[in-house]
Protein backbone atom coordinates (compact mmCIF):
# COMPACT_ATOMS: atom_id res chain seq x y z
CA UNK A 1 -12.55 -18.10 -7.01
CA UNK A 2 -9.17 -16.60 -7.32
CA UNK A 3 -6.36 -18.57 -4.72
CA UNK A 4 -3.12 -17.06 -4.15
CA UNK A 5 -0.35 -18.22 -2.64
CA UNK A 6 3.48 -16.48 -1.88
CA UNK A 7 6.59 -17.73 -0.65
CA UNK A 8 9.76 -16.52 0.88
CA UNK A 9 11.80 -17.07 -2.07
CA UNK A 10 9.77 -14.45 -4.46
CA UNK A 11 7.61 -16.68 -6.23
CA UNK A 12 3.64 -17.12 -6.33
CA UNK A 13 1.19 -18.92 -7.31
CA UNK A 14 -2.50 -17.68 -8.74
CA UNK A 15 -5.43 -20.44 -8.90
CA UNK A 16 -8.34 -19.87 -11.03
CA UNK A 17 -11.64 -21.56 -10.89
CA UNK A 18 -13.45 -18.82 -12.17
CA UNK A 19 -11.86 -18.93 -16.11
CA UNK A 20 -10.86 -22.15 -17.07
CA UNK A 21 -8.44 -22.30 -19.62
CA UNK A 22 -9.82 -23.26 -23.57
CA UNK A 23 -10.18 -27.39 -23.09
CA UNK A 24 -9.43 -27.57 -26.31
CA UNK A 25 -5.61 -26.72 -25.44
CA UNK A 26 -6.13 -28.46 -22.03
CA UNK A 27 -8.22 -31.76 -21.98
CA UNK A 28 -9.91 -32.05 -18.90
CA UNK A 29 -8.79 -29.05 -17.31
CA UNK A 30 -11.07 -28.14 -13.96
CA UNK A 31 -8.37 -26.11 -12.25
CA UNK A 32 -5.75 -23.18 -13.86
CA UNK A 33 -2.58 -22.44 -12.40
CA UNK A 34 -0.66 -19.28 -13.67
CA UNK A 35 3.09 -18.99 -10.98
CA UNK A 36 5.26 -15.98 -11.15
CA UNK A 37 8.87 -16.54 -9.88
CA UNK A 38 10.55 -13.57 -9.21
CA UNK A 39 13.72 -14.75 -8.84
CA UNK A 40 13.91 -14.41 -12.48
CA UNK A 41 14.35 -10.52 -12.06
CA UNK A 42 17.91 -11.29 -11.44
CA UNK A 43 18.32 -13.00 -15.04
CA UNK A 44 16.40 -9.50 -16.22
CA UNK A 45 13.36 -11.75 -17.17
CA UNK A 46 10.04 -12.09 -16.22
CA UNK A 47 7.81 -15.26 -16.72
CA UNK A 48 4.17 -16.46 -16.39
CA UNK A 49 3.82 -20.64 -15.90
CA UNK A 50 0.61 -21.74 -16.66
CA UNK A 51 -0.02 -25.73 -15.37
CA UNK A 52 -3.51 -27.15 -15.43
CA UNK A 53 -5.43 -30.15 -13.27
CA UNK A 54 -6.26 -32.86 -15.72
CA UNK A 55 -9.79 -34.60 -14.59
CA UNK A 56 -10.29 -37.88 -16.09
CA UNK A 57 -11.90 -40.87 -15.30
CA UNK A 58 -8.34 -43.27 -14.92
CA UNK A 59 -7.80 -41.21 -11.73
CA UNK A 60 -11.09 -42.04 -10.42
CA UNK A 61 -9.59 -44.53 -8.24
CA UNK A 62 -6.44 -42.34 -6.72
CA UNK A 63 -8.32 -40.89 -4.04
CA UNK A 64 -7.43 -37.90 -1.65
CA UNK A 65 -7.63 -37.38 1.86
CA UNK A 66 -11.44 -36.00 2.12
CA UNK A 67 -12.02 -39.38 -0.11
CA UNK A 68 -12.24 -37.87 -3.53
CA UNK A 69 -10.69 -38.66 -6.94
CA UNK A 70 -7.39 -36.55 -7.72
CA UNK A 71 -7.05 -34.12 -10.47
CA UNK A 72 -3.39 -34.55 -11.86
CA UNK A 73 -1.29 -31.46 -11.98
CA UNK A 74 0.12 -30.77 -15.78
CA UNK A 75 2.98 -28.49 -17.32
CA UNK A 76 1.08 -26.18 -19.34
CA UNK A 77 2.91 -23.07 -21.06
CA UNK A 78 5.91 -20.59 -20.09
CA UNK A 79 4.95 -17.09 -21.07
CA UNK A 80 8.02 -14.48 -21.11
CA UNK A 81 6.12 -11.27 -19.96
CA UNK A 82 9.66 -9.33 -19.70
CA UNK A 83 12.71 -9.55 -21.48
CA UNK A 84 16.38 -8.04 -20.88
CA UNK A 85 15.06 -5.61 -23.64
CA UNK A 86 12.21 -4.18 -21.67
CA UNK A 87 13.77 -4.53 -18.26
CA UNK A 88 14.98 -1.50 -17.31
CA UNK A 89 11.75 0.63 -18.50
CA UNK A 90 9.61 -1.96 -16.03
CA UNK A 91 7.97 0.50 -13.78
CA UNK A 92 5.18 -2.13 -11.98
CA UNK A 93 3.66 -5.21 -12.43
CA UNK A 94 0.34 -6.22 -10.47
CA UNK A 95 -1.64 -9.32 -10.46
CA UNK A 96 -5.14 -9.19 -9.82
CA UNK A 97 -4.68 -5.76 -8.52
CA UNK A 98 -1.94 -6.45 -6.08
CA UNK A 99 1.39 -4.64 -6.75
CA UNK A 100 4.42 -7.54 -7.61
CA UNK A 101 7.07 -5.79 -8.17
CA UNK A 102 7.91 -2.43 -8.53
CA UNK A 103 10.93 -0.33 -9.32
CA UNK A 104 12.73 2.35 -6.90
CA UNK A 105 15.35 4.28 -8.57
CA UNK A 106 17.44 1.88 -10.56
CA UNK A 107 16.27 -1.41 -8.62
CA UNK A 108 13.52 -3.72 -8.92
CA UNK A 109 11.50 -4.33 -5.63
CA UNK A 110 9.79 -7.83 -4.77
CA UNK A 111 6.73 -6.17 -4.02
CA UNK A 112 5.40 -9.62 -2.62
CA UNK A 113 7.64 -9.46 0.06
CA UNK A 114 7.82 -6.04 0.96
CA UNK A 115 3.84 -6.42 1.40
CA UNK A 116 4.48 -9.14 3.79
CA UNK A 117 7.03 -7.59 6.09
CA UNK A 118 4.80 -4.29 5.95
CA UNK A 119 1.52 -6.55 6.89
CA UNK A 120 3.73 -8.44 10.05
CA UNK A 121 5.63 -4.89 11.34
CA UNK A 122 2.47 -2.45 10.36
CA UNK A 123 -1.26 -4.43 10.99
CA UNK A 124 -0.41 -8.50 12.25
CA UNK A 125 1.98 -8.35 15.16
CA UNK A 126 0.79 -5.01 16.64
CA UNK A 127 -2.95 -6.42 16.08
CA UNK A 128 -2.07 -9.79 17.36
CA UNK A 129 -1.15 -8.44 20.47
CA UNK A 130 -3.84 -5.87 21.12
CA UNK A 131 -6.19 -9.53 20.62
CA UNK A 132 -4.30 -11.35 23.28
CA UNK A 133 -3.93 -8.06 25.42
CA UNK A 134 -8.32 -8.32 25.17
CA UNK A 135 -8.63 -11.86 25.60
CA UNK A 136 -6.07 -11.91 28.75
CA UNK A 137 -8.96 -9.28 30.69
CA UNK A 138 -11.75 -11.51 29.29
CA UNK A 139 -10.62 -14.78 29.51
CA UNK A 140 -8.21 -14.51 32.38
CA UNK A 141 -4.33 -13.77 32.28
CA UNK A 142 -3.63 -17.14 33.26
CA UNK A 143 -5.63 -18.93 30.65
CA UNK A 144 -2.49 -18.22 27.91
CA UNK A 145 -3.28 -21.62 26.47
CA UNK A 146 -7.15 -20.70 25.55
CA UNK A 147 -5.90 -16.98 24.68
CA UNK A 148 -3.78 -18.45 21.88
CA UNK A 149 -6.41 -20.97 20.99
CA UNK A 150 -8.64 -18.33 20.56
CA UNK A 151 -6.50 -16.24 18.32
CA UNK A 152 -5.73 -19.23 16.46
CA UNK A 153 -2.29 -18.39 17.29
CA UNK A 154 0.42 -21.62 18.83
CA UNK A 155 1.44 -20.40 21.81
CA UNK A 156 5.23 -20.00 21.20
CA UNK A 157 3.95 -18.24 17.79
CA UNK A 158 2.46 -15.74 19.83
CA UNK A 159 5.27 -15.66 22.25
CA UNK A 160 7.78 -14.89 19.28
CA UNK A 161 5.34 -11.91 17.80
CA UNK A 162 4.98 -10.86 21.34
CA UNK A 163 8.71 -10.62 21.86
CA UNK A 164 9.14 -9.37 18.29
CA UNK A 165 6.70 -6.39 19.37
CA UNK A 166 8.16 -5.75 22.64
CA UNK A 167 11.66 -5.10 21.03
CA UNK A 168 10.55 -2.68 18.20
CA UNK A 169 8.78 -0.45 21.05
């Protein structure tokens, strides 16, 4: 399995259980972390973190909140990818098929957050509210708690998106 996770600031983080890295380098290792931070564009770098979760018997006793033992978190290795050398020819990057960053004219675009304000204006909101729109003639207009329940949604998250929508008509 392949997690990913993004964040505001231009920085990810890819989990893989699928291809653990060599044991040899990593005792123990049951869980890979490689973590992109964009904000590094700006020093005309790019890096790849790698961190691993150590298994081991002396944290058998630490236990987390479903009641199991805790695999510790461990610096690994920082890979430079990109260098101030080899900036300015950087067309792309992708990570497991997903465009990172990407350049348009002379500027390098977070790609990571262009795909997330494209998702929320293009597919979420607009989406989100054709759900609710459904679920109001189903359920009942005044049922707005059970609507938003149903979409999974808080209701004052859904009353932001549904403001949010109603202003970019």
């Amino acid at each position: 399995m392949i997690v990913k996770t993004f964040y505001g600031n231009g920085h990810f983080d890819v989990f893989d259980t699928d291809h653990l890295t060599d044991s040899s380098l990593f005792p123990g290792n049951a869980l890979t972390n490689f973590s992109f931070n964009l904000e590094d564009l700006g020093a005309r770098r790019l890096w790849l973190n790698l961190y691993y979760y150590e298994v081991a018997d002396t944290y058998r006793e630490d236990t987390g909140p479903c009641g199991l033992p805790v695999a510790r978190r461990r610096d690994g290795w920082s890979f430079l990818l990109v260098d101030d050398d080899d900036i300015d020819g950087l067309t792309k990057v992708m990570a497991d098929g997903q465009v990172v960053v990407f350049r348009q004219g002379d500027c390098l675009i977070d790609g990571i957050a262009y795909d997330y304000a494209s998702d929320i204006a293009c597919e979420l909101n607009p989406q989100s509210v054709r759900t609710h729109d459904y679920l109001a003639r189903v359920l009942g207009p005044e049922n707005e708690q059970a609507i938003c329940e149903r979409m999974g949604y808080p209701s004052e998250a859904y009353a932001e998106v549904a403001e949010m929508e109603r202003r970019a008509r």
